[in-house]
Each structure stands twice: as C-alpha cells, then as structure tokens.
C-alpha atoms as a PDB file:
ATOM      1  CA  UNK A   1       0.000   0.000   0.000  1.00  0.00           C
ATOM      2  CA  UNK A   2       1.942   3.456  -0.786  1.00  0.00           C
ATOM      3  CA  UNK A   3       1.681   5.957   1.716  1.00  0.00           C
ATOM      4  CA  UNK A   4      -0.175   8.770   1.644  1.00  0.00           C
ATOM      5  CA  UNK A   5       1.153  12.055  -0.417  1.00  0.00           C
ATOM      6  CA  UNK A   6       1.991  14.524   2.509  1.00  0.00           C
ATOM      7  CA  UNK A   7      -1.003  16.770   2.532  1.00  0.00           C
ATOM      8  CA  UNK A   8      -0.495  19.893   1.227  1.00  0.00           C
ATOM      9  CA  UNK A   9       0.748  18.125  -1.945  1.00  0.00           C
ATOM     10  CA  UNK A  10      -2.193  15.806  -1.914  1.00  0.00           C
ATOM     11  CA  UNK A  11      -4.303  18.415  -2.491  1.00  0.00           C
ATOM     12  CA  UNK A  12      -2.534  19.898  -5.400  1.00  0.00           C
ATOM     13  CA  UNK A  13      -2.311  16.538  -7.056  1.00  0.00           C
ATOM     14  CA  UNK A  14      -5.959  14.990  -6.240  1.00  0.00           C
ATOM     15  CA  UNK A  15      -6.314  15.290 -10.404  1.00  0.00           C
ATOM     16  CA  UNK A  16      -3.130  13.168 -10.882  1.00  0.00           C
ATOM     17  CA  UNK A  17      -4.131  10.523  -7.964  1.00  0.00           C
ATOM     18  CA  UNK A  18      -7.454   9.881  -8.880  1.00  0.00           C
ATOM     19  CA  UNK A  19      -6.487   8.737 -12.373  1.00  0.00           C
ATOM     20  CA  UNK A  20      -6.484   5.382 -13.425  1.00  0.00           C
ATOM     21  CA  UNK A  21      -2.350   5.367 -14.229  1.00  0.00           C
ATOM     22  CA  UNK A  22      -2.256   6.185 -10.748  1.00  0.00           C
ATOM     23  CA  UNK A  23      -4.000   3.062  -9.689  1.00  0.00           C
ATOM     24  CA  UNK A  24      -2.284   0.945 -11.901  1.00  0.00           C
ATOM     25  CA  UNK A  25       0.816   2.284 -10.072  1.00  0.00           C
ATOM     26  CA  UNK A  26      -0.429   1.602  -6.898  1.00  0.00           C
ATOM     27  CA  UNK A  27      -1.181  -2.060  -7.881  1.00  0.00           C
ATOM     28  CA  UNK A  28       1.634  -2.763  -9.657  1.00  0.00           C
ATOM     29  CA  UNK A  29       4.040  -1.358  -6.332  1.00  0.00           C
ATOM     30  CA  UNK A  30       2.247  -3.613  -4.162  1.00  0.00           C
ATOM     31  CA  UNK A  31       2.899  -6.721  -5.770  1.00  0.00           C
ATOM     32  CA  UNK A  32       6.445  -5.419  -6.452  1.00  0.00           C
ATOM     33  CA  UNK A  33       7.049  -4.665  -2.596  1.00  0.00           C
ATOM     34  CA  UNK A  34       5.482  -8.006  -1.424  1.00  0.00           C
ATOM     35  CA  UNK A  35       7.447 -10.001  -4.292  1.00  0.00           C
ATOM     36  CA  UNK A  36      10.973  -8.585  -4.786  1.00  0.00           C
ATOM     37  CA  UNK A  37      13.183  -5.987  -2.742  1.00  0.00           C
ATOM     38  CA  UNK A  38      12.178  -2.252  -3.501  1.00  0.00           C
ATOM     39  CA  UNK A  39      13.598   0.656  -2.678  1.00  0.00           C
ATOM     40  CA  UNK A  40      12.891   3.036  -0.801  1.00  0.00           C
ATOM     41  CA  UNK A  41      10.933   1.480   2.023  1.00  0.00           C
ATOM     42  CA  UNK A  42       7.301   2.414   1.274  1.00  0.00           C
ATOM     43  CA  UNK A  43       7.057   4.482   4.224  1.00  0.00           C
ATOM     44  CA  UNK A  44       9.993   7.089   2.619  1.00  0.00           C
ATOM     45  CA  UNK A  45       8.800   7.059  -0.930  1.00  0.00           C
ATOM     46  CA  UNK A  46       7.612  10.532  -0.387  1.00  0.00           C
ATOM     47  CA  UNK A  47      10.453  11.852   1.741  1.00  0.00           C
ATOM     48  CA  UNK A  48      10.826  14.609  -0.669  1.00  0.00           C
ATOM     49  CA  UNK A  49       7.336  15.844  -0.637  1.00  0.00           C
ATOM     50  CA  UNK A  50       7.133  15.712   3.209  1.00  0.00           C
ATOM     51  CA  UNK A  51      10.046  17.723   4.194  1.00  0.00           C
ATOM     52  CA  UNK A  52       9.727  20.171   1.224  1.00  0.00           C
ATOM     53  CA  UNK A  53       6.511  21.254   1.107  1.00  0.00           C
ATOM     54  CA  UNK A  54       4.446  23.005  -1.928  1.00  0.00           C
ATOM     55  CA  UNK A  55       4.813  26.697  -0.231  1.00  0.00           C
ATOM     56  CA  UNK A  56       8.500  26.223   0.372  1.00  0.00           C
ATOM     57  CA  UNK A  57      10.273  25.463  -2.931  1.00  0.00           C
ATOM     58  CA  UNK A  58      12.240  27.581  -4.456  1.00  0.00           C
ATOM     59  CA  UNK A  59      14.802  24.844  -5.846  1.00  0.00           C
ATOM     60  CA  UNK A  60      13.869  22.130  -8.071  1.00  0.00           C
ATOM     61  CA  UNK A  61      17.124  19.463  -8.411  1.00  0.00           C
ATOM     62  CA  UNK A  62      15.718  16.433 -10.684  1.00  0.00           C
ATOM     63  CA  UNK A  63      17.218  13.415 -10.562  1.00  0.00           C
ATOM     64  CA  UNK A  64      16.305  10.149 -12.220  1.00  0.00           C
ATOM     65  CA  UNK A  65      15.677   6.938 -10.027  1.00  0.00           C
ATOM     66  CA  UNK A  66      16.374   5.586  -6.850  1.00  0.00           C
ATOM     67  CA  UNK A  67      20.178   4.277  -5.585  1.00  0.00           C
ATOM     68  CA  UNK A  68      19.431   0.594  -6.278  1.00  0.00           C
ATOM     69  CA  UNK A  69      21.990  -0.764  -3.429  1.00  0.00           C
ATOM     70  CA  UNK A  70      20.602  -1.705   0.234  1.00  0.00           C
ATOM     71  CA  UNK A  71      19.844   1.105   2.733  1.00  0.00           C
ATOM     72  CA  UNK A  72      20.977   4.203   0.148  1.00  0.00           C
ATOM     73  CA  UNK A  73      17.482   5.393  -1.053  1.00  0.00           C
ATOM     74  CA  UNK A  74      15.444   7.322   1.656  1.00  0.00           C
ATOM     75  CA  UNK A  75      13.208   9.121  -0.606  1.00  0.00           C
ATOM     76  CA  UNK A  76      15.749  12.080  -1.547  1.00  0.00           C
ATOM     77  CA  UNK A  77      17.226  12.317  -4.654  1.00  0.00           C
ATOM     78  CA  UNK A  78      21.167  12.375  -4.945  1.00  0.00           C
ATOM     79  CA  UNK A  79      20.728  11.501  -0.801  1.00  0.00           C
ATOM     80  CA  UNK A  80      21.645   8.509   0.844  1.00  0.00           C
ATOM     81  CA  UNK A  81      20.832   7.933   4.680  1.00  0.00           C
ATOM     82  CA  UNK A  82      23.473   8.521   6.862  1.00  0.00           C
ATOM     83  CA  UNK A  83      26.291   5.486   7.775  1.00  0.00           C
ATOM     84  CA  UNK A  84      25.537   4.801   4.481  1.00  0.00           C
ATOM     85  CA  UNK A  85      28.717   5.084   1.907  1.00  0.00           C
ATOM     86  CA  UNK A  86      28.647   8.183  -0.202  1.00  0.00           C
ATOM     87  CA  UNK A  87      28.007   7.253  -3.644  1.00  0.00           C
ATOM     88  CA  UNK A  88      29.989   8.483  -6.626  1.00  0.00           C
ATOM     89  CA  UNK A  89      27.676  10.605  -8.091  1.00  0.00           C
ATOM     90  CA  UNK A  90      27.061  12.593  -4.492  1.00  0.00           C
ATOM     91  CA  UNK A  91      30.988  12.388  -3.849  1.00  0.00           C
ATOM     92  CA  UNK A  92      31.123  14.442  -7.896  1.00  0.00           C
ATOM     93  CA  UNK A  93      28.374  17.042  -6.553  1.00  0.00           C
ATOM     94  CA  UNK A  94      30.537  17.301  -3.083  1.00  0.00           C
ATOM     95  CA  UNK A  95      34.065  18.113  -5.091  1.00  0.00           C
ATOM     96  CA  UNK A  96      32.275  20.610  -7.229  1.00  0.00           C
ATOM     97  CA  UNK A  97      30.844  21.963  -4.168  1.00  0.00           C
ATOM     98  CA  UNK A  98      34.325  22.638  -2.473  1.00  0.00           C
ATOM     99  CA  UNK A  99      35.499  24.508  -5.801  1.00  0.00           C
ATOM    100  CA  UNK A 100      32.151  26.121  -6.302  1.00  0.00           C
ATOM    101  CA  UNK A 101      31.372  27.817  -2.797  1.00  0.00           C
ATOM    102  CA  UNK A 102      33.964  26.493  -0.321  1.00  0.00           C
ATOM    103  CA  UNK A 103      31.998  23.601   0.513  1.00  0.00           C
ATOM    104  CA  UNK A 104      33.731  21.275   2.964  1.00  0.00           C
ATOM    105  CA  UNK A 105      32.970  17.250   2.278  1.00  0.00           C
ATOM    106  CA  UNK A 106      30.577  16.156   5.338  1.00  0.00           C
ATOM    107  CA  UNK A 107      30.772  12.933   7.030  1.00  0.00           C
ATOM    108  CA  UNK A 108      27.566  11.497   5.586  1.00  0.00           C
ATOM    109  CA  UNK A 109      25.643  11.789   2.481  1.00  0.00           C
ATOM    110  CA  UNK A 110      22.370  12.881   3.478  1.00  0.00           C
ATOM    111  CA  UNK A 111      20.486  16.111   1.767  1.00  0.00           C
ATOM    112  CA  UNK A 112      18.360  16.535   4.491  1.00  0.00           C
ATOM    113  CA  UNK A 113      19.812  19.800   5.568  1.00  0.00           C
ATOM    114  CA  UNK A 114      19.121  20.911   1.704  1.00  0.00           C
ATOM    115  CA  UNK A 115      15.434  19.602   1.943  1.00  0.00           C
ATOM    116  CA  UNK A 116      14.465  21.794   4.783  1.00  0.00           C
ATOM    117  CA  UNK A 117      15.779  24.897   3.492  1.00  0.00           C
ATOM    118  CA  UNK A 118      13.146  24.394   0.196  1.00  0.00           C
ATOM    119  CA  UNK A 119      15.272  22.342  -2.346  1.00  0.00           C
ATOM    120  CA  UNK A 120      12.749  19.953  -3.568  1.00  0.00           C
ATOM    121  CA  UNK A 121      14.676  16.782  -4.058  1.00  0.00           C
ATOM    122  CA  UNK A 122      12.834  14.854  -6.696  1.00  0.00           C
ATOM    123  CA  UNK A 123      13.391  12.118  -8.768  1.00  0.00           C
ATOM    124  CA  UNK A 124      11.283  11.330 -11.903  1.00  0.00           C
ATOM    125  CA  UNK A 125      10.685   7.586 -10.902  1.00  0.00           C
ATOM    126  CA  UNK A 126      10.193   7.401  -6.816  1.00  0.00           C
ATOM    127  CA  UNK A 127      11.066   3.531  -6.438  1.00  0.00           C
ATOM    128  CA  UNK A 128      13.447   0.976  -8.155  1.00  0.00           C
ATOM    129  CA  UNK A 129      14.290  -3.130  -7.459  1.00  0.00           C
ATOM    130  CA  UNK A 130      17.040  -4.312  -5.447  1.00  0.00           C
ATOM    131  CA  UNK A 131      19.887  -4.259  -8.342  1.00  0.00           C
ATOM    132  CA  UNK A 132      17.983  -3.175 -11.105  1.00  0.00           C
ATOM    133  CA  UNK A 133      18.090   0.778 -12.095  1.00  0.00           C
ATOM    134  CA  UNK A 134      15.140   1.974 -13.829  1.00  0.00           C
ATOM    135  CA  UNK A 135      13.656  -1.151 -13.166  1.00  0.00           C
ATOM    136  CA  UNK A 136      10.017   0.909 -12.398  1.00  0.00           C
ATOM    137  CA  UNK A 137      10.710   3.191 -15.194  1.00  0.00           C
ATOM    138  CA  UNK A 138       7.137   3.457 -17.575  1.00  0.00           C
ATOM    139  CA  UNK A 139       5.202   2.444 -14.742  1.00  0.00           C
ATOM    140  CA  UNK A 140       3.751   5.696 -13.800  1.00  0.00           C
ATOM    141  CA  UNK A 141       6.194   7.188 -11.916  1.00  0.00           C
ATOM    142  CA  UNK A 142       6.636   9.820 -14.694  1.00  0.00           C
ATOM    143  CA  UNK A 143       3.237  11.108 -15.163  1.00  0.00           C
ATOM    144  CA  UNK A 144       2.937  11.753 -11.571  1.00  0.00           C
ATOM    145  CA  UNK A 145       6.683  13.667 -11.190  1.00  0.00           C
ATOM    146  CA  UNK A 146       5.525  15.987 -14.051  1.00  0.00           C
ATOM    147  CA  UNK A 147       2.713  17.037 -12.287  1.00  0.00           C
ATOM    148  CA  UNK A 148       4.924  17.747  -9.703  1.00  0.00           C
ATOM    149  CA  UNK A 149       7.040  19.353 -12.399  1.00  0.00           C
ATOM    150  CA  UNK A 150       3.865  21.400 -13.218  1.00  0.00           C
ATOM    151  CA  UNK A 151       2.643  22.427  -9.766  1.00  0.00           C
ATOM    152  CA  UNK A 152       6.305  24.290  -8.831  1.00  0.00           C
ATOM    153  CA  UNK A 153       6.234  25.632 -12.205  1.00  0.00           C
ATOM    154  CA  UNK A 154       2.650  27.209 -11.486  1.00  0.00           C
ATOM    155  CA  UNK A 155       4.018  29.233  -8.598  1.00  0.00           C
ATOM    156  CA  UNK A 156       3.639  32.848  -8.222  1.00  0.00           C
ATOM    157  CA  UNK A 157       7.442  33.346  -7.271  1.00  0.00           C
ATOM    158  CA  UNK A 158      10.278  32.260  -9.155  1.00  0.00           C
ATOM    159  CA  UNK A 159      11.817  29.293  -8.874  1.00  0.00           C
ATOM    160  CA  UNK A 160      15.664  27.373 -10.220  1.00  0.00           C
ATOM    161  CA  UNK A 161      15.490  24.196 -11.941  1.00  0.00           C
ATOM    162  CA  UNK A 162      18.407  22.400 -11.523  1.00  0.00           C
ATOM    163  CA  UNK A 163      17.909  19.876 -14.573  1.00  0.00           C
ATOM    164  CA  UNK A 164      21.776  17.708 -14.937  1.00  0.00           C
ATOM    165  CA  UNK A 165      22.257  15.437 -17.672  1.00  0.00           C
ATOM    166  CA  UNK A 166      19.891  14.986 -20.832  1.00  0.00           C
ATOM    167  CA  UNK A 167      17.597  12.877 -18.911  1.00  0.00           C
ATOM    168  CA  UNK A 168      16.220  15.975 -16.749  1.00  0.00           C
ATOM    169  CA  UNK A 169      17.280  18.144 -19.671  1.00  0.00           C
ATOM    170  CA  UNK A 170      14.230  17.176 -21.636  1.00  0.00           C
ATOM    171  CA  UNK A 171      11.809  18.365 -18.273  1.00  0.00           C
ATOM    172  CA  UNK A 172      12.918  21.822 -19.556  1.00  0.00           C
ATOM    173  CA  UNK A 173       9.517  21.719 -21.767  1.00  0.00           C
ATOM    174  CA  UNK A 174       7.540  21.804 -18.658  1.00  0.00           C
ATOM    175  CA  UNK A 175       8.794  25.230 -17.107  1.00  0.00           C
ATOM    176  CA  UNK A 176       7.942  28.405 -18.094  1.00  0.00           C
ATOM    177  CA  UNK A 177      11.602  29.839 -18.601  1.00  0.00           C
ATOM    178  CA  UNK A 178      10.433  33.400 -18.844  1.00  0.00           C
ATOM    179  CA  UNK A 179       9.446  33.236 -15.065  1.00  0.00           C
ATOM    180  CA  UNK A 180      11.664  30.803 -13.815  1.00  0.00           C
ATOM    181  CA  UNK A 181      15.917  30.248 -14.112  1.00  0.00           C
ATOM    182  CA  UNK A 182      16.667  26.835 -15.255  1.00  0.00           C
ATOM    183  CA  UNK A 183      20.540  25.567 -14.419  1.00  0.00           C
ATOM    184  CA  UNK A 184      21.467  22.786 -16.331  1.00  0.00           C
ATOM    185  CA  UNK A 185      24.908  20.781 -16.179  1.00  0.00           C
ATOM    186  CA  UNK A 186      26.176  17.696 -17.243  1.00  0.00           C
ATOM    187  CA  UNK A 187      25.103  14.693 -14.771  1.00  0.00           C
ATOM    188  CA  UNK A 188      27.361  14.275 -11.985  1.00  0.00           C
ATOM    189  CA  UNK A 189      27.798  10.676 -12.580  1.00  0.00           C
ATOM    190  CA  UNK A 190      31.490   9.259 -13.159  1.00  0.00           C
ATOM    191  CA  UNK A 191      30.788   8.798 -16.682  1.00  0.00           C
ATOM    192  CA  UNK A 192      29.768  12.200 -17.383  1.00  0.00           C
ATOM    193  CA  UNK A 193      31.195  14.451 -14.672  1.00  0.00           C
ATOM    194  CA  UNK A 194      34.248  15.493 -16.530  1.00  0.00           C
ATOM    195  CA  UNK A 195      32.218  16.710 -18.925  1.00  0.00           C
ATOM    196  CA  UNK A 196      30.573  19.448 -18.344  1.00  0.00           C
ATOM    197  CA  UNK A 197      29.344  19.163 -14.566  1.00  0.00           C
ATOM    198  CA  UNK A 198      32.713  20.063 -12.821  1.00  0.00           C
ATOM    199  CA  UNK A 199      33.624  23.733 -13.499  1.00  0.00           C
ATOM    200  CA  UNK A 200      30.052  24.095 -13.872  1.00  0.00           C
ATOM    201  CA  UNK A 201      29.328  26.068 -10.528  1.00  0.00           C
ATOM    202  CA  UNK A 202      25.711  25.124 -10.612  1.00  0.00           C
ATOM    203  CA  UNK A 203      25.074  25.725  -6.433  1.00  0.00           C
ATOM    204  CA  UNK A 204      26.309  29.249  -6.997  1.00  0.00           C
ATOM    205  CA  UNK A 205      24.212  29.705  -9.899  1.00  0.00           C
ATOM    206  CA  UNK A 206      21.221  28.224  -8.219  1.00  0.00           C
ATOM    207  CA  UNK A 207      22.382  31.047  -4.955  1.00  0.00           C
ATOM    208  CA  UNK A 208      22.782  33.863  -7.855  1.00  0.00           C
ATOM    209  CA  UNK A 209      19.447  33.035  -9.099  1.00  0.00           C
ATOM    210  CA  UNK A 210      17.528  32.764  -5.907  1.00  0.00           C
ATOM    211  CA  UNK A 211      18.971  36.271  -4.332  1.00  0.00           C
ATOM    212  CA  UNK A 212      18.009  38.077  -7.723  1.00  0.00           C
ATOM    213  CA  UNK A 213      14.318  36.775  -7.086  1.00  0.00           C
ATOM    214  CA  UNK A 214      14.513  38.189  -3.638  1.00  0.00           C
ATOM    215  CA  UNK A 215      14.318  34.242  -1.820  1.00  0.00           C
ATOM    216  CA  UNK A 216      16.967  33.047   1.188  1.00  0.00           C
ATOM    217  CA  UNK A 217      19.959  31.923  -0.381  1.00  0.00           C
ATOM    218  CA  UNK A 218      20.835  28.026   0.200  1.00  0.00           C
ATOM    219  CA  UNK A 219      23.638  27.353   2.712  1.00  0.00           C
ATOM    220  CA  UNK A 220      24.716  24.550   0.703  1.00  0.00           C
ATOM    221  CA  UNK A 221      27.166  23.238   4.015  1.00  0.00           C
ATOM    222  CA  UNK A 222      25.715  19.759   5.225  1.00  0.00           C
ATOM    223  CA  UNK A 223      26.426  19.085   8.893  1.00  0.00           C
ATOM    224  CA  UNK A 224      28.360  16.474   9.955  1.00  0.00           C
ATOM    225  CA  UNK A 225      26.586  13.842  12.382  1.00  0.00           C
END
C-alpha cells in the first residue's frame, strides 16, 4: 500500500491521484514490494514531498531513479541515509561543491539539511528493485513527477530548476523559462562528470538566481553527524 502524499501536496495533485495510471501504479508497487526488494521502504517514498513542502520550494534538483543498493534510497534524490557510503555521483556534486562555494565534504551523504531549506529533491521515478536501475521506469512514476514538475512551475514566485544530464534536460519543456531560471549541467555521474558538470558552478548559480528573485539563499554546508 503506498503511503499517503503529505497533505499539502495531496491536495494539489488529487487530479493526478485519482487517475487510473495512478492506480495501476499503486497495484503494480504492491505486488512489487510483497514479491521482490524495492527501494525506498514504502514508508519514505515521499520523503521529498514531506520535508519540502508546496509553499517552500524555491529549488527544483531532478534526478532520475532511486540508488538501487541496500539502505541508500530514503526518498531524496542524490541523498543517501546517513552510515551509508557516499556514492559516486554525491561524492562528484561534493568536489564541485568545495570549488564552487567552499563547501567542505561532510561525514555522511544525506540532503536533508538541503530539503528543509526548500530544495525539492525529486526524482522522476520514486522507487526501483534491489539491483535493477530503472527497473520501475514506464510504470507511472513519470506522469505523476511531471505534475509535480507542473505544480512548482505554477508558482507565483520564481523558482531554479536544476535539470543535470539529458535525462532531466528534456523536463525543460515543462517550465515556463520566462518566469523561472533553469541551471542545467552535465550529470554528476562518473561517466559524465568530466564533462561538463565540474567547473560548472551550478550551487552558486542556483544562490545567484535565488537572491536576484529576492528568496533566502541556500547554505549549501551539510552538517556532519
């Protein structure tokens, strides 16, 4: 059973949950979590959209699917839990970090700290099988993460898309770039890092972007434990 979309999101997206895609989703995750190992645990699948709610965003960072290795996915994208080994991607955004703003490398690799301050987290497909990356891609997932898409884009106040790679790259066709600053990079995986996504500077783009549309700047430092 997948737990309930944190309520002030719920009622932005009663449209998307009511449809039958949606239910097809929820029926095909439940045989998936009671068959095979899934990630996140159902209870985090919405991590992002609890602990960044609709009124708070003013950072978009898309990723693609869940970490597929046991106890990295908590619901965050880029984030793993903490105790849990940094993964390479997350170490990539951490060394551009320390040449971008003076970022020093924490001893964990979870967001949280970004979540809270209104960096909405996302990835397009919100669960994946033990081993098996984009093994819940076409399900669903991606109908329901453009809404998403579509509900930050509505805002009143302006918000940064931080779309990496091609993959998020194509979301740009969902934002109204007129109102809103899109920052896209290469992907900070190790096959693509070296080109394009270090010497990028996207968190001081992101902080450029946000202080010229008069929001809190994001203080990008993660605490260690």
């Amino acid at each position: 059973m997948l737990p309930k979309i944190p309520g002030p999101w719920d009622r932005l997206l009663k449209g998307e949950t009511s449809q039958k895609y949606f239910k097809d989703l929820r029926d095909f995750l439940a045989e998936e979590y009671a068959t095979a190992t899934v990630y996140p645990p159902e209870g985090e699948i919405f991590t992002a959209l609890k602990l960044t709610p609709p009124e708070r965003v003013t950072v978009l960072l898309l990723g693609q699917d869940p970490y597929h290795g046991p106890r990295q996915a908590h619901g965050l994208a880029f984030s793993v839990r903490p105790g849990v080994a940094v993964p390479k991607s997350l170490r990539n955004m951490f060394k551009e970090l320390q040449t971008d703003v003076g970022f020093e490398i924490p001893d964990h690799g979870s967001l949280e700290a970004w979540a809270r301050q209104g960096v909405l987290l996302l990835n397009a497909v919100l669960t994946v099988r033990a081993g098996e990356p984009n093994s819940h891609k076409g399900r669903g997932w991606e109908t329901f993460t453009d809404a998403v898409i579509r509900e930050v884009n509505d805002k009143k106040t302006p918000v940064v898309f931080a779309l990496w790679g091609r993959y998020a790259q194509k979301k740009v066709d969902l934002i109204d770039t007129s109102r809103h600053t899109v920052v896209e990079c290469a992907h900070p995986s190790p096959l693509s890092a070296n080109h394009g996504f270090f010497g990028c500077r996207p968190f001081s783009k992101i902080n450029a972007a946000l202080k010229a549309a008069g929001h809190p700047q994001i203080d990008w430092q993660i605490p260690d434990i």
